[in-house]
Protein backbone atom coordinates (compact mmCIF):
# COMPACT_ATOMS: atom_id res chain seq x y z
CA UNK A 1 15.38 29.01 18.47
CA UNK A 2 14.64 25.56 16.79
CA UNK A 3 14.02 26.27 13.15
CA UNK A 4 11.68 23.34 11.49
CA UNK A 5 12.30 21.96 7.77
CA UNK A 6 9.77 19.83 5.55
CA UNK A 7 11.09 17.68 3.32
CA UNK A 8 8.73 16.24 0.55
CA UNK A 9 10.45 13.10 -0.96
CA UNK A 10 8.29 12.54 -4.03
CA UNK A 11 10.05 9.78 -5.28
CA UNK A 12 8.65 7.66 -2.37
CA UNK A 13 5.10 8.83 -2.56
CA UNK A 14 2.59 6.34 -1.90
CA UNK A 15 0.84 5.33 -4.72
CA UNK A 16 -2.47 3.40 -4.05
CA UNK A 17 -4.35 1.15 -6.73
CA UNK A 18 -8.24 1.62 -6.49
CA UNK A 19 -9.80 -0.76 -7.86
CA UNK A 20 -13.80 -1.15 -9.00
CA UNK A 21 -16.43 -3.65 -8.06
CA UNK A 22 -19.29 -4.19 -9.37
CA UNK A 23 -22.68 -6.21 -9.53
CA UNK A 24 -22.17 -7.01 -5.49
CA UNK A 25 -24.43 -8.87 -3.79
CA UNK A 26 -26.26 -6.30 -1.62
CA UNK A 27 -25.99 -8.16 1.31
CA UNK A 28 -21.63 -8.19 0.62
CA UNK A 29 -20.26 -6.10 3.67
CA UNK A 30 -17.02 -4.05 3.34
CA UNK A 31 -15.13 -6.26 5.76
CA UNK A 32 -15.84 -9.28 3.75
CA UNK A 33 -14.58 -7.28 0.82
CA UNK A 34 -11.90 -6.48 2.98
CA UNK A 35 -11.17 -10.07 3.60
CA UNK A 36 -11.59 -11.52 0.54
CA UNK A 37 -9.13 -8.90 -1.39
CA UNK A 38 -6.37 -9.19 1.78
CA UNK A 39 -5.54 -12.71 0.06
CA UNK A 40 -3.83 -10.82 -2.10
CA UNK A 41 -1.88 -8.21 -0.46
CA UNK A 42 -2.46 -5.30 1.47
CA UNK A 43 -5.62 -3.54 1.61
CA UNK A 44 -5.56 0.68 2.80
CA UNK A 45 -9.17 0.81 2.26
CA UNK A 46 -12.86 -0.27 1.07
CA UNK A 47 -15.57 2.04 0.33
CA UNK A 48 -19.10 0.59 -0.12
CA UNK A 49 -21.78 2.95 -1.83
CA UNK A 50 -24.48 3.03 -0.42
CA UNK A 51 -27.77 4.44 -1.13
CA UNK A 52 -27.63 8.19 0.20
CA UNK A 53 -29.92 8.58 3.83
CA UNK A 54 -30.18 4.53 3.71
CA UNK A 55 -27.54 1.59 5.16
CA UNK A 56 -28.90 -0.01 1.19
CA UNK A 57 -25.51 -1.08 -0.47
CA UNK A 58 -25.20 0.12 -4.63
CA UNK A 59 -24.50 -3.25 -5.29
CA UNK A 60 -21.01 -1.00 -6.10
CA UNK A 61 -17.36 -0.73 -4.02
CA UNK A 62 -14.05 0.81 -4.31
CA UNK A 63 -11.01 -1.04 -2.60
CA UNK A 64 -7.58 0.50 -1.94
CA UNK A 65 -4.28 -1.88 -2.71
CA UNK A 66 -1.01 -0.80 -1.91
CA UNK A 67 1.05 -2.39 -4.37
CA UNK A 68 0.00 -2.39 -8.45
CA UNK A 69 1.15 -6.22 -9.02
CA UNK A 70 -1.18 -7.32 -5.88
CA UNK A 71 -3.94 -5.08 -7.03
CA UNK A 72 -3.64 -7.00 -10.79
CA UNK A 73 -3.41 -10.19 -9.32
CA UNK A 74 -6.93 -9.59 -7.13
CA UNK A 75 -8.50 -8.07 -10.60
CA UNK A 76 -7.13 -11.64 -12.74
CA UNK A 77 -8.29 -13.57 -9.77
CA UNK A 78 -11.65 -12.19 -9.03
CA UNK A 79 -13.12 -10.74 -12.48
CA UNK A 80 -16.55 -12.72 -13.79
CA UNK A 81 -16.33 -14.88 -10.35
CA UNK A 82 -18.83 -15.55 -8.22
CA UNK A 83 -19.22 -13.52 -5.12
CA UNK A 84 -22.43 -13.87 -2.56
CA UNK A 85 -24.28 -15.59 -5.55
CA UNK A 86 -23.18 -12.77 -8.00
CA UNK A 87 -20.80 -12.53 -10.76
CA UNK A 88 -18.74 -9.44 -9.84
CA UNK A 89 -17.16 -7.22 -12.38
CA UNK A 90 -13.49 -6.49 -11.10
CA UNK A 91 -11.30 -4.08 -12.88
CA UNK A 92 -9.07 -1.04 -12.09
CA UNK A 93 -10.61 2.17 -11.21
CA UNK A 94 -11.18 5.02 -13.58
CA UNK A 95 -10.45 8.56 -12.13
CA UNK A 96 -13.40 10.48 -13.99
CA UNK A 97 -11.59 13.92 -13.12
CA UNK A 98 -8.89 13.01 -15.62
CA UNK A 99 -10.78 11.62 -17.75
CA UNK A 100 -12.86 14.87 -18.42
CA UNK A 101 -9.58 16.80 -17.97
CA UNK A 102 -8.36 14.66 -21.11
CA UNK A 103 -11.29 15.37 -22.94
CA UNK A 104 -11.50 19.16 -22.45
């Protein structure tokens, strides 16, 4: 019999950077986000908000870096620039869980 081990190597977890947009254009798609934030390194992900039951965009997105330098590099680059005819507010993510963990 073949006994099976799991070995959880914390020390190489994954860590992702998400990082906020805001004041899109509503007509910005997620693989032009996509695009436009691959410049700088690699990107895992891009959520677009959108209006629930509707295809409308928030104007509001959520993109996924690898690598904490390229991720801060995207945010210098991109904050209070003009996107779609729209200055776009780029920062790093805040996790609202911990922050009303923190607060409690």
């Amino acid at each position: 019999m073949l006994g099976w081990a799991i070995i959880i190597d914390f020390k190489h977890k994954v860590q992702m950077e998400t990082i906020y947009i805001g004041n899109l254009n509503y007509k910005t798609s997620a693989q032009n986000l996509k695009g436009i934030f691959s410049r700088y390194g690699k990107v895992s992900d891009v959520n677009l908000l959108k209006i629930p039951g509707t295809e409308k965009s928030k104007g509001i997105a959520f993109v996924k870096m690898q690598k904490k330098d390229q991720a801060q590099k995207a945010i210098d680059s991109l904050n209070a620039t003009q996107l779609d005819g729209r200055t776009v507010k780029v920062s790093f993510a805040i996790d609202n869980h911990e922050v009303k963990k923190q607060r409690e």
